[in-house]
C-alpha atoms as a PDB file:
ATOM      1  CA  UNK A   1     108.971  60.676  79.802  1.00  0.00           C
ATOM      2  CA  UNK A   2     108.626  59.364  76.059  1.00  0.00           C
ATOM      3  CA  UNK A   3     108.002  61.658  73.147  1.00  0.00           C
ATOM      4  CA  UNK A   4     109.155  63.164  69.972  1.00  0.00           C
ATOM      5  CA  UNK A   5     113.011  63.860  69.350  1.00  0.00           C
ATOM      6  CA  UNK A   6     113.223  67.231  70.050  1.00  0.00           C
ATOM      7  CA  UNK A   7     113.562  70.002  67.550  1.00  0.00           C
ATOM      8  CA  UNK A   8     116.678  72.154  66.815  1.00  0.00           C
ATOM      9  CA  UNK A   9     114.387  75.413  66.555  1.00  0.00           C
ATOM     10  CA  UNK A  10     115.592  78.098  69.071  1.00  0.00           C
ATOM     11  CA  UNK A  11     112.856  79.789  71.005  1.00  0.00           C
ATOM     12  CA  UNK A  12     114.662  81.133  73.740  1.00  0.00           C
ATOM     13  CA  UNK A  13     118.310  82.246  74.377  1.00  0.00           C
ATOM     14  CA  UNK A  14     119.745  84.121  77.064  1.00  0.00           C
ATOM     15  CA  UNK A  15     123.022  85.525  76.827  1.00  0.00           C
ATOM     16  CA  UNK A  16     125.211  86.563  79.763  1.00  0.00           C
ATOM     17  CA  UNK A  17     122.423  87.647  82.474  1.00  0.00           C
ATOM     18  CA  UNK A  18     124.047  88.945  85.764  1.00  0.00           C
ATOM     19  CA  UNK A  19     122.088  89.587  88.565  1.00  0.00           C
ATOM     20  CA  UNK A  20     123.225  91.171  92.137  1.00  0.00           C
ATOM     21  CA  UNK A  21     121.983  91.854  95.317  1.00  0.00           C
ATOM     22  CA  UNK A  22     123.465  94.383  96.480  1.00  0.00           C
ATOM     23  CA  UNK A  23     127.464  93.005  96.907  1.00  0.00           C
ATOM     24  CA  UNK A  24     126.370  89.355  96.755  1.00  0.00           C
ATOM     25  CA  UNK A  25     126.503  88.142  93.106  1.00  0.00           C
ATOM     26  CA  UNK A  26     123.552  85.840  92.471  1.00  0.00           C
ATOM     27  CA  UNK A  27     123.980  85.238  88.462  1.00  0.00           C
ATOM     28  CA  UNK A  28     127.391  85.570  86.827  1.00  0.00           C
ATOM     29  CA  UNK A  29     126.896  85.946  82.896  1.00  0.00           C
ATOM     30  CA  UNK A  30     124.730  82.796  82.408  1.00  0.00           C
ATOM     31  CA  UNK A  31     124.336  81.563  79.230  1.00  0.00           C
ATOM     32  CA  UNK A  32     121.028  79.172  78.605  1.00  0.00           C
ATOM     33  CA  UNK A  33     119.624  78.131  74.777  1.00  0.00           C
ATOM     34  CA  UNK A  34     116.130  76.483  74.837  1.00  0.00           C
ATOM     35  CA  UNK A  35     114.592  74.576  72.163  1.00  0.00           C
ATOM     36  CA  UNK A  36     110.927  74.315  70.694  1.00  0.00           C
ATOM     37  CA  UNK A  37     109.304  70.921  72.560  1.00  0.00           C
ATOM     38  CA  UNK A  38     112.217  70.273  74.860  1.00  0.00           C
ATOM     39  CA  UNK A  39     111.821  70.008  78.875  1.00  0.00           C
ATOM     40  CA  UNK A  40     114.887  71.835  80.243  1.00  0.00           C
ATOM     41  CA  UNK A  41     115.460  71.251  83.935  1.00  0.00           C
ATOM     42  CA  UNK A  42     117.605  73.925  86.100  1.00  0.00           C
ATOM     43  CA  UNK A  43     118.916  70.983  88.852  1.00  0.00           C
ATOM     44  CA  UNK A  44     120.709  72.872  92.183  1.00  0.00           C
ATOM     45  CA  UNK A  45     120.191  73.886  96.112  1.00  0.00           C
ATOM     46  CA  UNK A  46     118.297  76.278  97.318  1.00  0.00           C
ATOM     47  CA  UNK A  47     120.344  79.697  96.869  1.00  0.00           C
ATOM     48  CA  UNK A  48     121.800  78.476  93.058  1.00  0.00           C
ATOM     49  CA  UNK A  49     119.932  81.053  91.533  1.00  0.00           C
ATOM     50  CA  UNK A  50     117.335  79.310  89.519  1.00  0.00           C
ATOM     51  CA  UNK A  51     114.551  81.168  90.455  1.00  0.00           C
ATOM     52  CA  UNK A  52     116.656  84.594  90.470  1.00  0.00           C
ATOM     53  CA  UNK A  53     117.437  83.765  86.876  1.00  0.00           C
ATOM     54  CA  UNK A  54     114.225  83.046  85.786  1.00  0.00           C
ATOM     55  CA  UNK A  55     112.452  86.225  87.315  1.00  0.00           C
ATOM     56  CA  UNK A  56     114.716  87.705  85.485  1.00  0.00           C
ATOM     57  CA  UNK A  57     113.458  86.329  82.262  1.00  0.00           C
ATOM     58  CA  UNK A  58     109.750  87.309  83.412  1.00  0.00           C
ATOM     59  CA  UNK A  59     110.863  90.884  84.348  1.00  0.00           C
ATOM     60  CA  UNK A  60     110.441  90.278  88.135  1.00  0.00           C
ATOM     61  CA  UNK A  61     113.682  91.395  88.208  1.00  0.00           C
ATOM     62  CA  UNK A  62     115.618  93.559  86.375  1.00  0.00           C
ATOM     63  CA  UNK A  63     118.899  91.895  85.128  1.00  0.00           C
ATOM     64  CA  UNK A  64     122.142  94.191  85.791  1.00  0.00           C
ATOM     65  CA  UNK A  65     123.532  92.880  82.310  1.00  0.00           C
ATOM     66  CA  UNK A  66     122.487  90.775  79.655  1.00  0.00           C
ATOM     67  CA  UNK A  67     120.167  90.099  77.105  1.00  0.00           C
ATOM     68  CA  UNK A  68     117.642  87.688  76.378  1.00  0.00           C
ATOM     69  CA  UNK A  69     116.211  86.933  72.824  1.00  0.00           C
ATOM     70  CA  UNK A  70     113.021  85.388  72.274  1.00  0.00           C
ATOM     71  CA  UNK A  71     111.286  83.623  69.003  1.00  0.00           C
ATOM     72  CA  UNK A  72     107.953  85.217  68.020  1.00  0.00           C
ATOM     73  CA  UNK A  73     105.010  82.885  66.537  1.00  0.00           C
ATOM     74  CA  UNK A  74     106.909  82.634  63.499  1.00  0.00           C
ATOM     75  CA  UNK A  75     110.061  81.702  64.479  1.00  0.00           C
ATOM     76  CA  UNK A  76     112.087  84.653  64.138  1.00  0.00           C
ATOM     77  CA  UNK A  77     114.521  85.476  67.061  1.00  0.00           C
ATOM     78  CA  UNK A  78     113.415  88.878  68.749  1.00  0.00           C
ATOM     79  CA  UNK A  79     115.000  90.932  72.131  1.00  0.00           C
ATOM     80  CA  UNK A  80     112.981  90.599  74.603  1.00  0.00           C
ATOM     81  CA  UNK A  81     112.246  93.911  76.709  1.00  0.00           C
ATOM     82  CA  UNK A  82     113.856  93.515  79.806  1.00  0.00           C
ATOM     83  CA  UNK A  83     112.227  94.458  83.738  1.00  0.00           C
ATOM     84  CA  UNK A  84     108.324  93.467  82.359  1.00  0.00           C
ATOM     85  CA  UNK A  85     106.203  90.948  83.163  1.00  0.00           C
ATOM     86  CA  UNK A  86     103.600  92.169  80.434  1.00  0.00           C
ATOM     87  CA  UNK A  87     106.161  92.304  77.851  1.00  0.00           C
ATOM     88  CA  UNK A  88     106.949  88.432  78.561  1.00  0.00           C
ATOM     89  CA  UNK A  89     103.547  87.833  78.521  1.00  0.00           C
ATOM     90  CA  UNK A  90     103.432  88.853  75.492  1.00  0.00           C
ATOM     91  CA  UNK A  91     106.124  87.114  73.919  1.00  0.00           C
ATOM     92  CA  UNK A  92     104.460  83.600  74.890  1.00  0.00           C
ATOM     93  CA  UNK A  93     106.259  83.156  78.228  1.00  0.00           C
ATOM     94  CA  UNK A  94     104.593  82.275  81.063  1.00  0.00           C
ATOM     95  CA  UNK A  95     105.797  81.542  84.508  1.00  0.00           C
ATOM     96  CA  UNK A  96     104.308  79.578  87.360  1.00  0.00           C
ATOM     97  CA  UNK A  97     105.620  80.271  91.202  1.00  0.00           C
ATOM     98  CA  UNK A  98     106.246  78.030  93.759  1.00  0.00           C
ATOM     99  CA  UNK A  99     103.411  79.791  95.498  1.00  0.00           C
ATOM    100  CA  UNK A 100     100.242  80.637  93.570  1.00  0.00           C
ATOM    101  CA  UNK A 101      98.491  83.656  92.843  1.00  0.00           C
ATOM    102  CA  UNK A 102      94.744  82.965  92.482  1.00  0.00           C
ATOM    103  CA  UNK A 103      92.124  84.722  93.659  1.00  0.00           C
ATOM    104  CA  UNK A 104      90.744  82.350  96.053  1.00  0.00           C
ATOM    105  CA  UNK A 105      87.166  83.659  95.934  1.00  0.00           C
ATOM    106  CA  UNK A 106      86.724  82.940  92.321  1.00  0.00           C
ATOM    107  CA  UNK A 107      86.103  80.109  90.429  1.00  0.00           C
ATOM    108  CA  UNK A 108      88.577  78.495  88.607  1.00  0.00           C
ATOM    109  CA  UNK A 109      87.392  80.004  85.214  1.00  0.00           C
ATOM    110  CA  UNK A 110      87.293  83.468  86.333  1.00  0.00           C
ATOM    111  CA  UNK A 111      90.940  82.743  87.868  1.00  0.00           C
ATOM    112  CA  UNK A 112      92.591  81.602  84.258  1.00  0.00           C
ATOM    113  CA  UNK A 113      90.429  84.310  82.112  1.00  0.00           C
ATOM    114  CA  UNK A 114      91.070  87.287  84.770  1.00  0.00           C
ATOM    115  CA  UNK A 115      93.585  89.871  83.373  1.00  0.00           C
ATOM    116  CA  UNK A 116      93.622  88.049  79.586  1.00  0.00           C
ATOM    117  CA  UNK A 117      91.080  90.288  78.303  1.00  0.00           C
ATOM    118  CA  UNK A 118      91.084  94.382  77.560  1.00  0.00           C
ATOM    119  CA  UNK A 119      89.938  96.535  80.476  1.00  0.00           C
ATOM    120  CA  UNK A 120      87.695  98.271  77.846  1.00  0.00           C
ATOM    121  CA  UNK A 121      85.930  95.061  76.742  1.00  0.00           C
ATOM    122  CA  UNK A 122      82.093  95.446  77.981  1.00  0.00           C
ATOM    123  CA  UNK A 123      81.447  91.875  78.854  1.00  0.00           C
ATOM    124  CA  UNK A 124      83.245  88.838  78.879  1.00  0.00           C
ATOM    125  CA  UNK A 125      83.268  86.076  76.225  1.00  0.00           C
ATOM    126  CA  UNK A 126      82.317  83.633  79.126  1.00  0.00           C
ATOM    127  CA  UNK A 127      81.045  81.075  76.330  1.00  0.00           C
ATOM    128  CA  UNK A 128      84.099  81.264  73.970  1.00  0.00           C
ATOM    129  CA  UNK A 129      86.574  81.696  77.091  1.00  0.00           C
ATOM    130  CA  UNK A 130      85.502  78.012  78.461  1.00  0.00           C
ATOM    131  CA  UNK A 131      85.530  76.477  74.740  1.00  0.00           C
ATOM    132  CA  UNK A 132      89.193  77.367  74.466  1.00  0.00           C
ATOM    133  CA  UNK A 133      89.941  76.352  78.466  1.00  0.00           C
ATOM    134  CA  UNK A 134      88.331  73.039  77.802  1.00  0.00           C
ATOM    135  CA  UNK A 135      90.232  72.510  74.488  1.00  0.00           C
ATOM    136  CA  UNK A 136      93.147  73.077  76.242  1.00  0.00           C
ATOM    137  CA  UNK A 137      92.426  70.504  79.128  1.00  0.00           C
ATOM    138  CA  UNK A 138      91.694  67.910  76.205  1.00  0.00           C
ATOM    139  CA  UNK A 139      94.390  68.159  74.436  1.00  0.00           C
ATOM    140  CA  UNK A 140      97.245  68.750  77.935  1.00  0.00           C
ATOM    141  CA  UNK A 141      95.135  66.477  79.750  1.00  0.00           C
ATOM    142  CA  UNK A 142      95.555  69.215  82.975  1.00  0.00           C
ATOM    143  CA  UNK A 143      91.787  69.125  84.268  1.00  0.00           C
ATOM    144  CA  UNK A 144      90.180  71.651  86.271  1.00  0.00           C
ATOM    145  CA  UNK A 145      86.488  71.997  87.794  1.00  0.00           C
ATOM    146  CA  UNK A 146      86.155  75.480  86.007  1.00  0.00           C
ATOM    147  CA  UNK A 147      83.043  76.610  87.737  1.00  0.00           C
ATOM    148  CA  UNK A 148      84.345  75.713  91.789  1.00  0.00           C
ATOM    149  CA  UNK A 149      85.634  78.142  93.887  1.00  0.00           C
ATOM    150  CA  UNK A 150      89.652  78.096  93.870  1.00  0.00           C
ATOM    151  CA  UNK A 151      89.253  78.390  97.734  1.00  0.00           C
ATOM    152  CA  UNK A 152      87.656  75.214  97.800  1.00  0.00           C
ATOM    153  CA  UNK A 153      90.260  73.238  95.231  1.00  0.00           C
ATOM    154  CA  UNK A 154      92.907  70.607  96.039  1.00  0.00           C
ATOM    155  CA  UNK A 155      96.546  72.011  95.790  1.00  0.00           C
ATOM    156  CA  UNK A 156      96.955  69.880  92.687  1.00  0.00           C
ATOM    157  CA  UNK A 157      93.728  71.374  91.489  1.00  0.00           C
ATOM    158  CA  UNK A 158      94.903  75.013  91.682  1.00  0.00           C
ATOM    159  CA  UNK A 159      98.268  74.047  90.563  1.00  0.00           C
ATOM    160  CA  UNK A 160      96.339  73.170  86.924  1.00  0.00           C
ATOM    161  CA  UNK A 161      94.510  75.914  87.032  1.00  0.00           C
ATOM    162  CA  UNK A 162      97.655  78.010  87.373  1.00  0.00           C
ATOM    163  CA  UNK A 163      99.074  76.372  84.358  1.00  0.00           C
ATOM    164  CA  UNK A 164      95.756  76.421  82.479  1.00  0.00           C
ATOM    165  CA  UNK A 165      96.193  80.041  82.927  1.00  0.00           C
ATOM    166  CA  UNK A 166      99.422  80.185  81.384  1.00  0.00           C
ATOM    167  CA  UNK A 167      98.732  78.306  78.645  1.00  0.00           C
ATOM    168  CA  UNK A 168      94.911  80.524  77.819  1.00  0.00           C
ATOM    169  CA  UNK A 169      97.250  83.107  77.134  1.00  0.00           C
ATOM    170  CA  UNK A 170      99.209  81.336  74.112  1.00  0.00           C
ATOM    171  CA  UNK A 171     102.465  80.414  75.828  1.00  0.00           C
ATOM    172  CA  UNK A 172     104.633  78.842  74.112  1.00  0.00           C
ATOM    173  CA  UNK A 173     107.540  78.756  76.758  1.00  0.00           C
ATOM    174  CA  UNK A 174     106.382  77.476  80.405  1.00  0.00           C
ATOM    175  CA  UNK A 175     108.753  77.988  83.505  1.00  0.00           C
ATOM    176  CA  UNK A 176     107.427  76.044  86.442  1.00  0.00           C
ATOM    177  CA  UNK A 177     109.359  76.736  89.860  1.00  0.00           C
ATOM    178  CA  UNK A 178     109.512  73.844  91.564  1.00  0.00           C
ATOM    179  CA  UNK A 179     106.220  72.302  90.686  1.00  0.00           C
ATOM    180  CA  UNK A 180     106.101  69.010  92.644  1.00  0.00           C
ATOM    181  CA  UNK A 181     107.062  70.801  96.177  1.00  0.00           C
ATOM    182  CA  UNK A 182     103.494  70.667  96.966  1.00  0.00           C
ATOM    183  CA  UNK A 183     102.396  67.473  95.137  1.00  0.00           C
ATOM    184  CA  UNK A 184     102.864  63.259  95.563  1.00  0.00           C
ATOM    185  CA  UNK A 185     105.056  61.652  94.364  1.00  0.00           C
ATOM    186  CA  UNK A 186     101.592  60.245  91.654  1.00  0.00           C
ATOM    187  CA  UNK A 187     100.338  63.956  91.290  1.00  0.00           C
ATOM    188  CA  UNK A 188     104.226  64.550  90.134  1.00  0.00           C
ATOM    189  CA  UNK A 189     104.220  62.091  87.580  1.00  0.00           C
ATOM    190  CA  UNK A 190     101.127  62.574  86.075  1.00  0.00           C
ATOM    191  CA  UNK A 191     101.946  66.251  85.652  1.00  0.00           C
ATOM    192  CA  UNK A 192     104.908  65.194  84.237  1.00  0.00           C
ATOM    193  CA  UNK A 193     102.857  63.376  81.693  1.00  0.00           C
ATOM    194  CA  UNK A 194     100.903  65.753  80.819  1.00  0.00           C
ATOM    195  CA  UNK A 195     103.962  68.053  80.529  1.00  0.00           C
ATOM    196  CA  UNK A 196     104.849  65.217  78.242  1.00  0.00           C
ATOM    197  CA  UNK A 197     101.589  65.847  75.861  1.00  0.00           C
ATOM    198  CA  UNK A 198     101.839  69.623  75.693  1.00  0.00           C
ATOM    199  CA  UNK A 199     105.870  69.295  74.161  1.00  0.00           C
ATOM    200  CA  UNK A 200     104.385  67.066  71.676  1.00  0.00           C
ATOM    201  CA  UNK A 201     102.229  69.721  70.153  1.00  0.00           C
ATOM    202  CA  UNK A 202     105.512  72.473  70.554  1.00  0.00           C
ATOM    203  CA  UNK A 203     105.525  73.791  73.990  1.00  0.00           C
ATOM    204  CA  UNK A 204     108.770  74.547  75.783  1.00  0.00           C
ATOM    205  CA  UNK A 205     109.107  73.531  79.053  1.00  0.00           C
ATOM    206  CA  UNK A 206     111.405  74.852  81.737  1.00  0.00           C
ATOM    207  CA  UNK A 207     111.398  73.337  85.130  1.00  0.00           C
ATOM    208  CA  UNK A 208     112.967  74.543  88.350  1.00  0.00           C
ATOM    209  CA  UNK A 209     114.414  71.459  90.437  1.00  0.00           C
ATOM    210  CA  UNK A 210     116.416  69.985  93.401  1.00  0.00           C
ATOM    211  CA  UNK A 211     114.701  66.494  93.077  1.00  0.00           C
ATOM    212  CA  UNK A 212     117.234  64.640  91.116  1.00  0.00           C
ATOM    213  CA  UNK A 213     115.290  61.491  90.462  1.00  0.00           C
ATOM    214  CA  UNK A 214     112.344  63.528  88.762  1.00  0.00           C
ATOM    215  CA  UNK A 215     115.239  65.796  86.921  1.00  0.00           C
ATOM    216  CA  UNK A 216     116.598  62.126  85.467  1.00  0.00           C
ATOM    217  CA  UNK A 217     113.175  60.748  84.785  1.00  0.00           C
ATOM    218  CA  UNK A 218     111.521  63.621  83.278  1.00  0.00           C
ATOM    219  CA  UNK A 219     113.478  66.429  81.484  1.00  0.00           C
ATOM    220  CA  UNK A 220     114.863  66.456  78.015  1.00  0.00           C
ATOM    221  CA  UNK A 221     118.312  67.951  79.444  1.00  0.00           C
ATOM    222  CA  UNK A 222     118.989  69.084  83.032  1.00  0.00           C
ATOM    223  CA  UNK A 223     121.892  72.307  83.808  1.00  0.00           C
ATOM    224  CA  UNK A 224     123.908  71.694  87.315  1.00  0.00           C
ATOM    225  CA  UNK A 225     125.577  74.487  89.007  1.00  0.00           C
ATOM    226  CA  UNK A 226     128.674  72.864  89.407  1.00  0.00           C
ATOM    227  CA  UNK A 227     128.440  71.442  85.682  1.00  0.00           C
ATOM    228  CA  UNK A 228     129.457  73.604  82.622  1.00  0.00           C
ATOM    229  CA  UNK A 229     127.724  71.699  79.597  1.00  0.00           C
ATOM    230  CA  UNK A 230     124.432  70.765  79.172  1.00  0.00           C
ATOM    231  CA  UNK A 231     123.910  67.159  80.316  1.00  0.00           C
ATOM    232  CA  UNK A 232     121.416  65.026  78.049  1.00  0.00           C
ATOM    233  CA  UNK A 233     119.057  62.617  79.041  1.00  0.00           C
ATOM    234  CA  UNK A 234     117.303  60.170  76.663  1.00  0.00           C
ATOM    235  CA  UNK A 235     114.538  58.245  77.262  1.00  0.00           C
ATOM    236  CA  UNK A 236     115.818  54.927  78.190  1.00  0.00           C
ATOM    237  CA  UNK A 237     118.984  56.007  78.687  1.00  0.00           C
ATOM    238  CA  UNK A 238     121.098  55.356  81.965  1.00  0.00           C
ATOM    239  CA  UNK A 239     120.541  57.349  84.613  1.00  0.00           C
ATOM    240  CA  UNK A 240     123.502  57.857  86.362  1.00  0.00           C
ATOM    241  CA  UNK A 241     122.306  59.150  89.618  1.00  0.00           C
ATOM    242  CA  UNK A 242     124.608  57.428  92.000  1.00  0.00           C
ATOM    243  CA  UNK A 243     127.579  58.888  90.255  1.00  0.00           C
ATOM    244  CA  UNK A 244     125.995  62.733  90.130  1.00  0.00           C
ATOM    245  CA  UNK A 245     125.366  62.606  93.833  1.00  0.00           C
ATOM    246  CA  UNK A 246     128.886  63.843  95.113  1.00  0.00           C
ATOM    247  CA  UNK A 247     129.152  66.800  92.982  1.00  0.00           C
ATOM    248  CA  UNK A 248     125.380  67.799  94.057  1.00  0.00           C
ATOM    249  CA  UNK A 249     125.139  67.841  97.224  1.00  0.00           C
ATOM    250  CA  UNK A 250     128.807  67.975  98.900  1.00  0.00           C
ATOM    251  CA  UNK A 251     129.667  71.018  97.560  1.00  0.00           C
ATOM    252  CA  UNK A 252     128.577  73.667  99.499  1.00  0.00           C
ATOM    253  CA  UNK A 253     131.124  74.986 101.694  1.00  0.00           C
ATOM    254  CA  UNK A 254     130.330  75.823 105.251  1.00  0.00           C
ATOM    255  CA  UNK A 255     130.346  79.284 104.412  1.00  0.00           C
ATOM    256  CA  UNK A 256     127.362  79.442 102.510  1.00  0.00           C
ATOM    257  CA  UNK A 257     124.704  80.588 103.989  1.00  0.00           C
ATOM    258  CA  UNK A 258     124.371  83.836 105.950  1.00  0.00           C
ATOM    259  CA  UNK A 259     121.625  85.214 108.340  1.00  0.00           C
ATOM    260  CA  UNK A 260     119.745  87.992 106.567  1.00  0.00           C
ATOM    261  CA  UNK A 261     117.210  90.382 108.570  1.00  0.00           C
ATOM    262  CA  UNK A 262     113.845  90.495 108.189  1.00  0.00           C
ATOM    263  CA  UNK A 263     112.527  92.596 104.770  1.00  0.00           C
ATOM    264  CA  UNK A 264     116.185  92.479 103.457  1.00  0.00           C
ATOM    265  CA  UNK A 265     117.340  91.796 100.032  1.00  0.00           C
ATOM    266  CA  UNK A 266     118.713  88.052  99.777  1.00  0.00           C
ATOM    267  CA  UNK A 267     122.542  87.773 100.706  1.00  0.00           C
ATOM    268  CA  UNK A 268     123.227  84.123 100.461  1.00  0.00           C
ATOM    269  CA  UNK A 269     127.147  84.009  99.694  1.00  0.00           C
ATOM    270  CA  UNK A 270     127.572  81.978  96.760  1.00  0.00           C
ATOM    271  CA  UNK A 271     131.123  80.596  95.471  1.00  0.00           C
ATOM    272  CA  UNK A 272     131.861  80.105  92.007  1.00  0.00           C
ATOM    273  CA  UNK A 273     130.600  76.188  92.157  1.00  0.00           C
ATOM    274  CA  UNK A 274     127.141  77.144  94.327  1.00  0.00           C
ATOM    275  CA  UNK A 275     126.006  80.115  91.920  1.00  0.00           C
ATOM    276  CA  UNK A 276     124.179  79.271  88.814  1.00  0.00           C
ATOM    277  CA  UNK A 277     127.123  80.625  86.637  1.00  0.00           C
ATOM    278  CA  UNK A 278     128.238  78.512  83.779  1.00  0.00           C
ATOM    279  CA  UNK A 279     128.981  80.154  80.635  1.00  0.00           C
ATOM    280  CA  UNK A 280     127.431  78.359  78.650  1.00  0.00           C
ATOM    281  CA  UNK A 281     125.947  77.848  75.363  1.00  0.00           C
ATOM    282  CA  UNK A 282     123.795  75.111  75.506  1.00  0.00           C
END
């Protein structure tokens, strides 16, 4: 993915989040710095702790230490409260999950608009509401049939519309949980594209990953589990993907992986190399 060299601006830092599960350790004091227009990739195997470490940061879950600082629309570094999805919200973070949460029965307009407006509003802008939706497809290139039924869209389809949703409510830092799980390998790279025009204008992209050739091709800089420095990746620039292989993939030990019943918290056993648990400042 081509674009602008990215800036040295700060607009998200998150210093020493620890997460458990009752005695299994998921995050151990990570460190993670992310930068205005840059596409950040979080590369590992299932039960790293990407997605545990970014729920954290959109106050699914409620970290058992740390701290995570935030910039505001001017720039200036904030604390973000901790354990609230609104309060995220707020600070321009948005978050879209592996599996979406539309209201199939609506259209796609009513999908991205519903919850972004005040409960005491009498009626809905409807008319300035799609002039802002359809400046946003313009200018991301992420297009939606706004007045079809989500029930009746393409998974690609409601994929965008989950995104357009995010981005109708001002983020400026986007966390997408494994986004092409559900897509082509084409639907992937064009959303990687347009991923590609929304940094341009500013946005912050973080991207949850096991799929090293899109990590390679696509992000700005990618974070391994079993790596404790940012890796960069330029466009261009060799990828060296045979090389990274080994220290991917045969790592885990056989140990690993433990049943869990039904309803339970997650107690995937993690050693020091599988958990997402680099100190790092990046």
């Amino acid at each position: 993915m081509t674009g602008p060299p990215v800036s040295m601006q700060k607009v998200l830092s998150l210093n020493g989040l620890t997460k458990r599960f009752g005695t299994v350790l998921a995050n151990d004091a990570v460190d993670l710095d992310l930068h205005k227009g840059e596409v950040l990739a979080l590369l590992g195997e299932n039960g790293a702790g990407k997605t545990t470490l970014m729920n954290m940061l959109f106050g699914h879950y409620m970290p058992d230490d740390g701290t995570v600082d935030v910039a505001d629309s001017s720039g200036q570094m904030a604390p973000l409260p901790l354990g609230h999805p609104q309060a995220a919200l707020a600070a321009g973070i948005g978050m879209v999950h592996q599996h979406f949460t539309l209201a199939e029965n609506l259209n796609a307009l009513d999908n991205i608009v519903l919850g972004a407006e005040p409960l005491t509003r009498f009626r809905r802008d409807r008319k300035g509401a799609r002039a802002k939706i359809e400046q946003i497809m313009k200018s991301s290139g992420l297009v939606a049939p706004l007045d079809v039924r989500v029930g009746q869209l393409s998974v690609g389809e409601r994929q965008r519309v989950e995104i357009l949703k995010a981005l109708y409510r001002d983020a400026r830092i986007l966390v997408l949980d494994e986004p092409t799980a559900v897509l082509t390998p084409q639907e992937a790279d064009a959303l990687f594209e347009n991923i590609g025009a929304m940094t341009a204008t500013g946005l912050s992209v973080i991207f949850i990953s096991h799929k090293l050739r899109e990590v390679l091709a696509f992000s700005t800089r990618w974070r391994s589990p079993t790596d404790s420095r940012p890796t960069l990746v330029s466009s261009g620039a060799t990828r060296p993907e045979r090389s990274m292989m080994p220290s991917i993939l045969l790592r885990a030990p056989a140990r690993s992986r433990r049943r869990r019943s039904s309803g339970s918290a997650p107690s995937t056993i993690l050693s020091s190399a599988d958990r997402f648990s680099a100190r790092v400042k990046c």
